[in-house]
C-alpha atoms as a PDB file:
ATOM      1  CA  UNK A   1       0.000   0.000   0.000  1.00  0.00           C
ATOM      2  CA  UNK A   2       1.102   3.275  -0.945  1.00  0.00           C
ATOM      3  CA  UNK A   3       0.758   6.901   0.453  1.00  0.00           C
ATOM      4  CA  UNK A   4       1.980  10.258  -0.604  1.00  0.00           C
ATOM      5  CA  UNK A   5       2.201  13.874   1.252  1.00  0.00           C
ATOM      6  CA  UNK A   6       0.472  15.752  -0.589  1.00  0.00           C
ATOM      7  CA  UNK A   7      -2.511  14.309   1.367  1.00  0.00           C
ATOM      8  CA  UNK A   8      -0.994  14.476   4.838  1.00  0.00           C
ATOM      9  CA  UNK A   9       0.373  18.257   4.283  1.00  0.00           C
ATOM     10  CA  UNK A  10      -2.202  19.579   2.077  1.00  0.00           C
ATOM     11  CA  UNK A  11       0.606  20.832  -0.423  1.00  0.00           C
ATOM     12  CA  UNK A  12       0.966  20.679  -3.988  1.00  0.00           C
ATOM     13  CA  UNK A  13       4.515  20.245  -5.836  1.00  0.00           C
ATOM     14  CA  UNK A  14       4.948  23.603  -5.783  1.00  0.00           C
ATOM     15  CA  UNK A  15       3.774  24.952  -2.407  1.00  0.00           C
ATOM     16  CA  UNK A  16       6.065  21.759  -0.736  1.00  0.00           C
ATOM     17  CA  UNK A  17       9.249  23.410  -2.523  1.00  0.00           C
ATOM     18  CA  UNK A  18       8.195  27.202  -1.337  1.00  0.00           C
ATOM     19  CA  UNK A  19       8.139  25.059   2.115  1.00  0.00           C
ATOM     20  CA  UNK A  20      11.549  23.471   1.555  1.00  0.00           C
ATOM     21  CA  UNK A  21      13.157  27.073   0.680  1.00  0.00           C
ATOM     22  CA  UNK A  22      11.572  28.250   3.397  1.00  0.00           C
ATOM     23  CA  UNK A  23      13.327  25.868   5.980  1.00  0.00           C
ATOM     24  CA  UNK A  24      16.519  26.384   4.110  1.00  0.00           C
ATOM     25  CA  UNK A  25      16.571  30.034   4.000  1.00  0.00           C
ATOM     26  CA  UNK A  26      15.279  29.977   8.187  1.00  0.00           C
ATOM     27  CA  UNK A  27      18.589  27.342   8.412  1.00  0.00           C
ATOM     28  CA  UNK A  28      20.734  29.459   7.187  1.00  0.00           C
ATOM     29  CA  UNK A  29      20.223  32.860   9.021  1.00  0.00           C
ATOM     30  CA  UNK A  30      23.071  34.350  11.092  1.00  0.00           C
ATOM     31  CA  UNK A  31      25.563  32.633   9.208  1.00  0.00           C
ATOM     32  CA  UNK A  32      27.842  34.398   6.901  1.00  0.00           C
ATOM     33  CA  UNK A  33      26.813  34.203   3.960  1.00  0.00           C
ATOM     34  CA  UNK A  34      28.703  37.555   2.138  1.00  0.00           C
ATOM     35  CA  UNK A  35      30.466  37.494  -1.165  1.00  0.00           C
ATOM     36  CA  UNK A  36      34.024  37.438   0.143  1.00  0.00           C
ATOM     37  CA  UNK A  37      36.974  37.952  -2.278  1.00  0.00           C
ATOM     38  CA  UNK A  38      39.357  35.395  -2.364  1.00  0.00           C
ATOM     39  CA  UNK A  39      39.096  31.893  -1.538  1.00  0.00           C
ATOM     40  CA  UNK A  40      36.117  31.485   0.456  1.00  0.00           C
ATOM     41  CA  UNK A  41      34.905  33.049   4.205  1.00  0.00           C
ATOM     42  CA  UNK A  42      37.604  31.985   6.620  1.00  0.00           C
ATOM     43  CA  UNK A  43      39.942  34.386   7.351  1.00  0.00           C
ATOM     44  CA  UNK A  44      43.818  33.157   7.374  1.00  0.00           C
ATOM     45  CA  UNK A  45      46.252  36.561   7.726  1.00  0.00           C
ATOM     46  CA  UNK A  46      47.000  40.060   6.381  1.00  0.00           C
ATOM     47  CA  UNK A  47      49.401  40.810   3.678  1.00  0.00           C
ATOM     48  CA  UNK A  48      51.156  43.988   2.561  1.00  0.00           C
ATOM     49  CA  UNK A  49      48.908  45.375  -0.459  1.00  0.00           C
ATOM     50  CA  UNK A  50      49.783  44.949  -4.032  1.00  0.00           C
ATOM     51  CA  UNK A  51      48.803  46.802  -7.247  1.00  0.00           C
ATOM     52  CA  UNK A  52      45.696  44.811  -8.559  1.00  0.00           C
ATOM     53  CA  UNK A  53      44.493  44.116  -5.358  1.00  0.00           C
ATOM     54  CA  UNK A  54      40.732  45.183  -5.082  1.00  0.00           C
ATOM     55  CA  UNK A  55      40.178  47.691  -2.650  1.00  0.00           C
ATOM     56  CA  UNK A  56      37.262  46.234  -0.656  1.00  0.00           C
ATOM     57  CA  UNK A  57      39.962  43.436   0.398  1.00  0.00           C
ATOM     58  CA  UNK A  58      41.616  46.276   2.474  1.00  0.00           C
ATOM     59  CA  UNK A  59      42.243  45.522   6.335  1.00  0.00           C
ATOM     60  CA  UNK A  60      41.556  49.034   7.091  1.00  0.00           C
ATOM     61  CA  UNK A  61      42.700  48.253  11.081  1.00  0.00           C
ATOM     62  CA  UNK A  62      45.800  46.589  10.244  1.00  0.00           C
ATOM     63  CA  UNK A  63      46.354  49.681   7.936  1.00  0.00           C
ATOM     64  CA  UNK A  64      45.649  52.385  10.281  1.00  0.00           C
ATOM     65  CA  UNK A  65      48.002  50.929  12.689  1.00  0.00           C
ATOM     66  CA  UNK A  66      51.370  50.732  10.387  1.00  0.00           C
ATOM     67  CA  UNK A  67      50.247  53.531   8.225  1.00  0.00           C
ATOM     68  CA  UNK A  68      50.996  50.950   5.487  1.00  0.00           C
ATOM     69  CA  UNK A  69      47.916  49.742   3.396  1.00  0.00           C
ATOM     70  CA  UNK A  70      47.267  45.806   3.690  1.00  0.00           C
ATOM     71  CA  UNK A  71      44.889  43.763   2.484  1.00  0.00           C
ATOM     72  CA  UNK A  72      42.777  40.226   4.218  1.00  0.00           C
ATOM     73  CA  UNK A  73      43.055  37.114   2.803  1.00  0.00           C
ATOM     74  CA  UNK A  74      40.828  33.965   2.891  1.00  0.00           C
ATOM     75  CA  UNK A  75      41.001  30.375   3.247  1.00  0.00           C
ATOM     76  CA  UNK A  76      38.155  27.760   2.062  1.00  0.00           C
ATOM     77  CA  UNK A  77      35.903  26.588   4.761  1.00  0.00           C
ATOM     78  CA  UNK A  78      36.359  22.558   4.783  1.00  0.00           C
ATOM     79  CA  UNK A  79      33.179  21.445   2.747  1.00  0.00           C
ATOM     80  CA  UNK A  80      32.319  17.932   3.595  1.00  0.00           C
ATOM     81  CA  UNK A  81      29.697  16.019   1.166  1.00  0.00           C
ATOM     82  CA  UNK A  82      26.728  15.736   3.421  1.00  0.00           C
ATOM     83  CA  UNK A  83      24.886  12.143   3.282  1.00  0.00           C
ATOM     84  CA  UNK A  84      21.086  12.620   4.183  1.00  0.00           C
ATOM     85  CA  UNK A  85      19.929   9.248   5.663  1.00  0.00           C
ATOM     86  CA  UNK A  86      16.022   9.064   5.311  1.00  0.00           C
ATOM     87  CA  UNK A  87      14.439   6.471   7.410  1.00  0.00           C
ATOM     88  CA  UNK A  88      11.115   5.360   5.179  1.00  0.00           C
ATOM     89  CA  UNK A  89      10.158   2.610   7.221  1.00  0.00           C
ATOM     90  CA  UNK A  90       6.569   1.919   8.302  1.00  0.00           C
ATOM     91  CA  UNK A  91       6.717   3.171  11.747  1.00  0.00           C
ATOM     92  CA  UNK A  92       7.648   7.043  10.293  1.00  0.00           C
ATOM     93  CA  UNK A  93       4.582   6.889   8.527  1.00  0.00           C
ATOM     94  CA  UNK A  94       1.988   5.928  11.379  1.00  0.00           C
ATOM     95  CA  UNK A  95       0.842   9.382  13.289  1.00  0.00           C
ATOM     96  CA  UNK A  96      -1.811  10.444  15.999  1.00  0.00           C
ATOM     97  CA  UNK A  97      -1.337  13.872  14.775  1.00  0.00           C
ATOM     98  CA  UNK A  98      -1.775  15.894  12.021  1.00  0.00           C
ATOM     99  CA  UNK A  99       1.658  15.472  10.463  1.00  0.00           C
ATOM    100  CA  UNK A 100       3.575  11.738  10.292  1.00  0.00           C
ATOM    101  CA  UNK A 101       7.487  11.732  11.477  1.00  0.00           C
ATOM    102  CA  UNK A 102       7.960  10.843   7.979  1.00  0.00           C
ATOM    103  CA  UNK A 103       6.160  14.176   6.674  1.00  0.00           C
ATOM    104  CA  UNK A 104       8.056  15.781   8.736  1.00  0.00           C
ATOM    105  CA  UNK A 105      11.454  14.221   8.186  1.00  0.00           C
ATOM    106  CA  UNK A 106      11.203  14.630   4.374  1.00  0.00           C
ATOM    107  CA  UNK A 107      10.844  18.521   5.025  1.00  0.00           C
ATOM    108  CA  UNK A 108      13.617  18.890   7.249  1.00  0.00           C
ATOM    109  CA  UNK A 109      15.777  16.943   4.439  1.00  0.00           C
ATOM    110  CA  UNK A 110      14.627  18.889   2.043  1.00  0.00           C
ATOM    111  CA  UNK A 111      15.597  22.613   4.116  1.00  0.00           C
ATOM    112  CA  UNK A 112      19.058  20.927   4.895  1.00  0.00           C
ATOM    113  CA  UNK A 113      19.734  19.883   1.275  1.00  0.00           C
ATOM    114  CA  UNK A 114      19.115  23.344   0.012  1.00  0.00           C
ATOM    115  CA  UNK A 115      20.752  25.073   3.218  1.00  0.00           C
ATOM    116  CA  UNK A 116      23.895  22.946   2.044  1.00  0.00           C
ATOM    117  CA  UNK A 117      24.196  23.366  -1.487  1.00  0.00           C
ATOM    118  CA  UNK A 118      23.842  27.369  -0.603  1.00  0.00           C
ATOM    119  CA  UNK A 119      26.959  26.852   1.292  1.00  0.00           C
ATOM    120  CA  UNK A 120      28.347  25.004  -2.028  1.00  0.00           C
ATOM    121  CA  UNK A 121      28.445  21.658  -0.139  1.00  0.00           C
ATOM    122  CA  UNK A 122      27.306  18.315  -2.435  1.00  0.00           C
ATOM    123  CA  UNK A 123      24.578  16.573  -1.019  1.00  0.00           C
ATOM    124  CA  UNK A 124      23.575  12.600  -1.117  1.00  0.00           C
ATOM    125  CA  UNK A 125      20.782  10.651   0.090  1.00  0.00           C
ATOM    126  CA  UNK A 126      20.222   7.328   1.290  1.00  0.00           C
ATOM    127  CA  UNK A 127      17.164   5.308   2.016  1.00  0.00           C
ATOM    128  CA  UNK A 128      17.581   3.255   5.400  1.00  0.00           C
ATOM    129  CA  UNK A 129      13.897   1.507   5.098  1.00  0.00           C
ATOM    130  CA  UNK A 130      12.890  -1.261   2.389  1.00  0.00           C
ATOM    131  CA  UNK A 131      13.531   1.022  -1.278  1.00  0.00           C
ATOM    132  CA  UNK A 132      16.997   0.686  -2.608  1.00  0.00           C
ATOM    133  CA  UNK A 133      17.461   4.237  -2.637  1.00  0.00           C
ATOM    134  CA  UNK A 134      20.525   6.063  -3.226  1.00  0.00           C
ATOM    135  CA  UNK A 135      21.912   9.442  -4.686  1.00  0.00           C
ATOM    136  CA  UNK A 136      25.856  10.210  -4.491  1.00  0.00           C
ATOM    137  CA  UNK A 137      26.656  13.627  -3.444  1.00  0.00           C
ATOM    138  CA  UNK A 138      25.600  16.379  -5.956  1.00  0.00           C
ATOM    139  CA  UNK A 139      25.541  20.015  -6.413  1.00  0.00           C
ATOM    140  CA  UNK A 140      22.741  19.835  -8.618  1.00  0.00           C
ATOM    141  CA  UNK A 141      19.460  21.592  -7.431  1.00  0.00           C
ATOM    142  CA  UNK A 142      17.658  19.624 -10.481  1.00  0.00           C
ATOM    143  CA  UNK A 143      18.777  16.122  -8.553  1.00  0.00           C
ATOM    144  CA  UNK A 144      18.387  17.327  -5.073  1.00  0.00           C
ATOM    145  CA  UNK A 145      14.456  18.181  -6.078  1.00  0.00           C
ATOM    146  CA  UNK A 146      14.387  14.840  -8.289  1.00  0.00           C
ATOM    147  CA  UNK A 147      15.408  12.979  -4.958  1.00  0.00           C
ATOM    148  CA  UNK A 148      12.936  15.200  -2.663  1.00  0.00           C
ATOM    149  CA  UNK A 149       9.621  14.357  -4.882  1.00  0.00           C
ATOM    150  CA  UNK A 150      10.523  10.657  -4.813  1.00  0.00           C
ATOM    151  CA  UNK A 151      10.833  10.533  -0.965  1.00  0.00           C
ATOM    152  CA  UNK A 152       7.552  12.197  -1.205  1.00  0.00           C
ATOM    153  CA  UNK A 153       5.629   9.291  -1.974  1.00  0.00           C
ATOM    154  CA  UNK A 154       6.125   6.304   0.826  1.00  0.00           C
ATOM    155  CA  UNK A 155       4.880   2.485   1.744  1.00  0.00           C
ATOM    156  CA  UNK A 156       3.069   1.728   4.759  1.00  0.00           C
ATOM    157  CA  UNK A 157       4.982  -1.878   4.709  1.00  0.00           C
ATOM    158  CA  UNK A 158       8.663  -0.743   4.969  1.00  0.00           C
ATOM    159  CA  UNK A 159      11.230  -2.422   7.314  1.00  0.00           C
ATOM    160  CA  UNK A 160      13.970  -0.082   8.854  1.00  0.00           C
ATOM    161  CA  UNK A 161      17.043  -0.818   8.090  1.00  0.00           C
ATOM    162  CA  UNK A 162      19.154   1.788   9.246  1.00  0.00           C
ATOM    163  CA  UNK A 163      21.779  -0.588  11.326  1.00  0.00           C
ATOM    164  CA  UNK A 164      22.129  -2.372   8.038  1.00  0.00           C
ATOM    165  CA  UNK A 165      22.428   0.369   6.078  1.00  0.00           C
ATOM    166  CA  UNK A 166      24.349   2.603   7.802  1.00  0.00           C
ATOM    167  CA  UNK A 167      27.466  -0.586   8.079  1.00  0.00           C
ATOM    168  CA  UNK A 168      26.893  -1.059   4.381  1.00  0.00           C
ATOM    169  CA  UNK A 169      27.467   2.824   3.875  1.00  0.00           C
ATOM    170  CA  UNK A 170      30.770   3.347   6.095  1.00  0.00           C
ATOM    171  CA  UNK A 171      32.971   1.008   3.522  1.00  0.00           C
ATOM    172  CA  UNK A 172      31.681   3.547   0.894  1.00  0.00           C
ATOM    173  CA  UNK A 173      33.004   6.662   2.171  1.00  0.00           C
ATOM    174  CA  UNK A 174      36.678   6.925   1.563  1.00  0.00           C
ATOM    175  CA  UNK A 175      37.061  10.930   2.999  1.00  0.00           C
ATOM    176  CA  UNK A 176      35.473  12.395   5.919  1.00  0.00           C
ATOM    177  CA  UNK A 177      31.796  12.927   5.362  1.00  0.00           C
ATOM    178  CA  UNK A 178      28.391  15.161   7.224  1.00  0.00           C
ATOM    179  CA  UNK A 179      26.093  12.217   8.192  1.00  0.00           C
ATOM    180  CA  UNK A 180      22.759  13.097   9.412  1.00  0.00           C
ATOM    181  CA  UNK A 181      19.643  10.141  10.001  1.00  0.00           C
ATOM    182  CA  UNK A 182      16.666  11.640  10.202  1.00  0.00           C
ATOM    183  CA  UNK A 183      14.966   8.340  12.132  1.00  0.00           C
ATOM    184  CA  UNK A 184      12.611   7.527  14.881  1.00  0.00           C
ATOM    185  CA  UNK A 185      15.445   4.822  16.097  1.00  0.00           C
ATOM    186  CA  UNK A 186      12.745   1.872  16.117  1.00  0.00           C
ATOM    187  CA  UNK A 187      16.125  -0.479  14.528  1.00  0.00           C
ATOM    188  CA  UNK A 188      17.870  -2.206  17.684  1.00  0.00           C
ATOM    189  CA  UNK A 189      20.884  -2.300  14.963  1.00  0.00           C
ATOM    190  CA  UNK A 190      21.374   1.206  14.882  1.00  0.00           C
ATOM    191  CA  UNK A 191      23.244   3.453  17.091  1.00  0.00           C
ATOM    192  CA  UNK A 192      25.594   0.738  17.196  1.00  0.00           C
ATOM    193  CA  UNK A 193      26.080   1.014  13.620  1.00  0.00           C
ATOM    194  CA  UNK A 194      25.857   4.823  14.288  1.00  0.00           C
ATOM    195  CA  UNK A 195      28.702   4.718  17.071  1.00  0.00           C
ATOM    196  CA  UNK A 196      30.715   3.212  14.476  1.00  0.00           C
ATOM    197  CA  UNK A 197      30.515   5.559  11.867  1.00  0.00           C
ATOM    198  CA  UNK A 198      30.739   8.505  13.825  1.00  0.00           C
ATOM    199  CA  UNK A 199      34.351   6.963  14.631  1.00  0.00           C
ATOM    200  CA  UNK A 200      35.434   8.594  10.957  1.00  0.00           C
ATOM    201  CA  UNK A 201      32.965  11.029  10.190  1.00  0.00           C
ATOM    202  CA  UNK A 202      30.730  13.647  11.749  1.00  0.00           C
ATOM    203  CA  UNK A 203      27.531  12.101  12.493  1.00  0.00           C
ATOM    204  CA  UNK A 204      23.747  13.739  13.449  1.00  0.00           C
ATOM    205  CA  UNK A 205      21.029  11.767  14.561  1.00  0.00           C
ATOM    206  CA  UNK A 206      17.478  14.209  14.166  1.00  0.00           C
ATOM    207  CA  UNK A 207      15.198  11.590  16.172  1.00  0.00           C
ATOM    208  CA  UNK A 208      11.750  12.469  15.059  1.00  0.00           C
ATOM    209  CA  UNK A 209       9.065  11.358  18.020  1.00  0.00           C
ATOM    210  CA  UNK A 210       4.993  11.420  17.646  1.00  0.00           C
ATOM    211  CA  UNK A 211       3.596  12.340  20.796  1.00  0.00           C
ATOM    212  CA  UNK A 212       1.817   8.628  21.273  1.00  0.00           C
ATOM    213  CA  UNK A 213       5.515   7.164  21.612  1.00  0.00           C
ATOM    214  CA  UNK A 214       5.346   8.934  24.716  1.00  0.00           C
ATOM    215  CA  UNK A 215       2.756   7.003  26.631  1.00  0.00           C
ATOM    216  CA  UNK A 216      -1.239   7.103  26.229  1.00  0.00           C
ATOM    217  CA  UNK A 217      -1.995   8.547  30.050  1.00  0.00           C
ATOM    218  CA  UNK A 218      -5.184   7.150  31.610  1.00  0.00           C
ATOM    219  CA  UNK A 219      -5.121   4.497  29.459  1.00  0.00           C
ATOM    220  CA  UNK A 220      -4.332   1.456  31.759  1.00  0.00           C
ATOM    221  CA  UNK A 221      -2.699  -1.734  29.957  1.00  0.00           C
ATOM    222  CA  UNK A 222      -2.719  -1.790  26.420  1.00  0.00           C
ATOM    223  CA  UNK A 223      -2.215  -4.336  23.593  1.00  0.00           C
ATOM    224  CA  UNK A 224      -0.354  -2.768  20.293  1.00  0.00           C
ATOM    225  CA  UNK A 225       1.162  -3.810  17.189  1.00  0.00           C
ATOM    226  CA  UNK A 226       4.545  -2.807  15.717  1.00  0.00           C
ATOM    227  CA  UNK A 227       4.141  -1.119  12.846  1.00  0.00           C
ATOM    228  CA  UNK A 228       7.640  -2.105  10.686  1.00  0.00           C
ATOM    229  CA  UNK A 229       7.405  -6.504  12.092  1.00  0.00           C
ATOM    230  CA  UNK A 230       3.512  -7.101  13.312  1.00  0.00           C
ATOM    231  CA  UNK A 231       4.792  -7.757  16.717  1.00  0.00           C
ATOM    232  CA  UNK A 232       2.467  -7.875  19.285  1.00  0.00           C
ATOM    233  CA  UNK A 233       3.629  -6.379  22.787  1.00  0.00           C
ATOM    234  CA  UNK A 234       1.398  -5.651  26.154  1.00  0.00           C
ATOM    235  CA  UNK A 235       2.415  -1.655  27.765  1.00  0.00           C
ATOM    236  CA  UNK A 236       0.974   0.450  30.008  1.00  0.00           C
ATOM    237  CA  UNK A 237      -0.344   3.620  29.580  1.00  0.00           C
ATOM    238  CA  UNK A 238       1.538   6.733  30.534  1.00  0.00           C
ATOM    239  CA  UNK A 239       4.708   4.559  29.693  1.00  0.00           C
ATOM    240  CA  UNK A 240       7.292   6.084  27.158  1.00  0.00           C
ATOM    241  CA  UNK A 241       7.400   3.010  24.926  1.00  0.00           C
ATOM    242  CA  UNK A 242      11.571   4.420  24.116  1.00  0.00           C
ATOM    243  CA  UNK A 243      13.148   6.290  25.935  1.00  0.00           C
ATOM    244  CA  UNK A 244      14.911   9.181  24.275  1.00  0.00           C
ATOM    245  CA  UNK A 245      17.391  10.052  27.312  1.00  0.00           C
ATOM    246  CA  UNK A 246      19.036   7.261  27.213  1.00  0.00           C
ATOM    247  CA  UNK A 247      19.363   7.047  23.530  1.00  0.00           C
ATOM    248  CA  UNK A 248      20.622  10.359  23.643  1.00  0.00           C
ATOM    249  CA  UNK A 249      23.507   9.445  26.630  1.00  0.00           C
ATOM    250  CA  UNK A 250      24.609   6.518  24.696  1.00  0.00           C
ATOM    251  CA  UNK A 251      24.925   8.755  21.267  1.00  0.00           C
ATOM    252  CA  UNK A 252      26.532  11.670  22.990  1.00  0.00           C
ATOM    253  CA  UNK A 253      28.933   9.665  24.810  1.00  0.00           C
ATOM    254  CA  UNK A 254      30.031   7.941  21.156  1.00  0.00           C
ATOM    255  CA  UNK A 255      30.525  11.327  19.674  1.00  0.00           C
ATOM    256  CA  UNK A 256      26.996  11.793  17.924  1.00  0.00           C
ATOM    257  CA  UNK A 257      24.941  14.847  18.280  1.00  0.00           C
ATOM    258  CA  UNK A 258      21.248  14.128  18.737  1.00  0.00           C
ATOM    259  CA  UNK A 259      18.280  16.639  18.427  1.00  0.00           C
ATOM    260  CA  UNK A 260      14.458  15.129  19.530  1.00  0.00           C
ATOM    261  CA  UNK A 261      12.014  16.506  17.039  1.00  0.00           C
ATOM    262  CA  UNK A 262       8.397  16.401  18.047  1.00  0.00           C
ATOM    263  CA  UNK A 263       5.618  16.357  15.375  1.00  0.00           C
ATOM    264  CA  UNK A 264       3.237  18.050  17.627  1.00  0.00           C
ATOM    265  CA  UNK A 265       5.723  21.215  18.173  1.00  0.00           C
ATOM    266  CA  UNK A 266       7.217  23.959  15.997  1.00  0.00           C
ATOM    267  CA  UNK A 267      10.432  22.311  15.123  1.00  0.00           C
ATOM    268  CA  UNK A 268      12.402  25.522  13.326  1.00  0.00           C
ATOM    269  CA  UNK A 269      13.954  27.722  15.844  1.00  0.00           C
ATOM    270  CA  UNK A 270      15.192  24.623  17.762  1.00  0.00           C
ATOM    271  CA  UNK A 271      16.962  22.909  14.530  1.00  0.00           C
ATOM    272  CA  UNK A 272      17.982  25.955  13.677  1.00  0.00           C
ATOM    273  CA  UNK A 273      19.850  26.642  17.033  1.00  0.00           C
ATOM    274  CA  UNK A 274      21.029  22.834  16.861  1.00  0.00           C
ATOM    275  CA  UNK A 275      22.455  23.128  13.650  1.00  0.00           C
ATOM    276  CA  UNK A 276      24.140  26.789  14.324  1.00  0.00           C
ATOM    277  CA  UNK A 277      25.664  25.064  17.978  1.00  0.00           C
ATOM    278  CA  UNK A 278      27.545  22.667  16.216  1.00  0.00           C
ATOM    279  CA  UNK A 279      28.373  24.919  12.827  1.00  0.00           C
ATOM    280  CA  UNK A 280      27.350  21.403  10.133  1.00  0.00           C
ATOM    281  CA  UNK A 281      25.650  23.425   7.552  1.00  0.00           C
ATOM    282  CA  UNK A 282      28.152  22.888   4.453  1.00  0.00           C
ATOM    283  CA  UNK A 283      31.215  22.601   7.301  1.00  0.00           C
ATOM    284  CA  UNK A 284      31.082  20.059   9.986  1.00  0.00           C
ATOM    285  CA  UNK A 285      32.374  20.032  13.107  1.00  0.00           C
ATOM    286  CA  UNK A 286      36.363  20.896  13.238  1.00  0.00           C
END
């Protein structure tokens, strides 16, 4: 069985992109984004000036001091390929509110793909449910939006396989790399696999969470289903059926940022303040 968003956000093509360079453009605020001679945006030293040098490139404090004119020069910011991992299995796509952790994890992709090709960093993507679905890094927009519309549409039968996925992917990378899983963590396999990776590379985990995972209150013993496997388990109500604190210990102790998006909250200003803390938005962590 098969579902698409347009349904669950009540937005065409076009509207879901305006959404997407929304995100992006929200992402990317307060970070330097001017049209630096040179190199790129970090600054390295100041030189004596030399004829040909444009005059904007003038260190006008350095100059006032020796009463000689110099001029600032730039190094490249480090841009590491950024690998979205999307988690499409069944359990993103269940939802007691309006919008699905899989609705919600496809726009957040779709704000940090654009926020990182702005900052002229490729971007890849990689299915971690039961699709075969991969896209090397890119700096084309065309791909990046070709990508986005396909992980618009989703199953409601999907396996996760992010643990498997993620140990197939680490061979694959031979320089350092921006990992982020957008996931709910419902794979046992996984932040192993995750601890692993983040042992080479720079590795986000952006846990989405519907509010139900947190315990039906007043609700006495229930029966439910797994979504992903069928399996039948007994809980009781007002009991977080995960628990996000610990999940969060274990990744922070291995090295992995973590950031608990809820799909009943407004979700911008914190990912935006997450992202910002830890600089990954076409950079990384140095």
């Amino acid at each position: 069985m098969e579902g698409t968003l347009d349904t669950a956000d009540h937005l065409d093509a076009r509207q879901f992109l305006i959404a997407v360079k929304k995100l992006a453009d929200a992402l990317a605020y307060g970070t330097d984004r001017s049209p630096f001679l040179g190199s790129g945006i970090e600054y390295a030293q100041s030189r004596p000036y030399q004829p040909g040098d444009p005059v904007r490139a003038i260190d006008w404090r350095v100059t006032a001091r020796t009463g000689k004119p110099f001029v600032k020069e730039y190094e490249a910011p480090k841009q590491l390929p950024c690998y979205l991992l999307m988690d499409t299995s069944a359990s993103m796509t269940v939802s007691s509110v309006k919008r699905s952790k899989y609705a919600v994890a496809v726009h957040i992709a779709g704000g940090l793909a654009f926020a990182c090709l702005d900052r002229v960093s490729p971007v890849g993507v990689v299915g971690v449910g039961g699709r075969d679905l991969r896209m090397e890094p890119s700096l084309s927009r065309a791909q990046v939006l070709q990508w986005l519309h396909a992980f618009r549409r989703f199953r409601f039968d999907e396996p996760t396989t992010l643990g498997r996925r993620v140990t197939e992917l680490a061979p694959t990378l031979p320089n350092r790399c921006l990992v982020v899983a957008l996931t709910d963590l419902h794979d046992d396999a996984a932040v192993p696999a995750l601890k692993l990776l983040a042992q080479r590379h720079d590795v986000v985990v952006i846990r989405l969470q519907d509010p139900a995972e947190t315990g039906v209150h007043g609700a006495g013993f229930l029966r439910a289903g797994e979504a992903e496997t069928g399996r039948v388990f007994v809980t009781r109500g007002g009991k977080s059926w995960a628990d996000p604190e610990m999940t969060a210990r274990q990744l922070k102790r291995a090295g992995v940022d973590h950031l608990l998006v809820r799909t009943d909250r407004p979700f911008v200003a914190d990912l935006r303040n997450f992202l910002r803390g830890r600089n990954v938005l076409g950079r990384g962590r140095r």
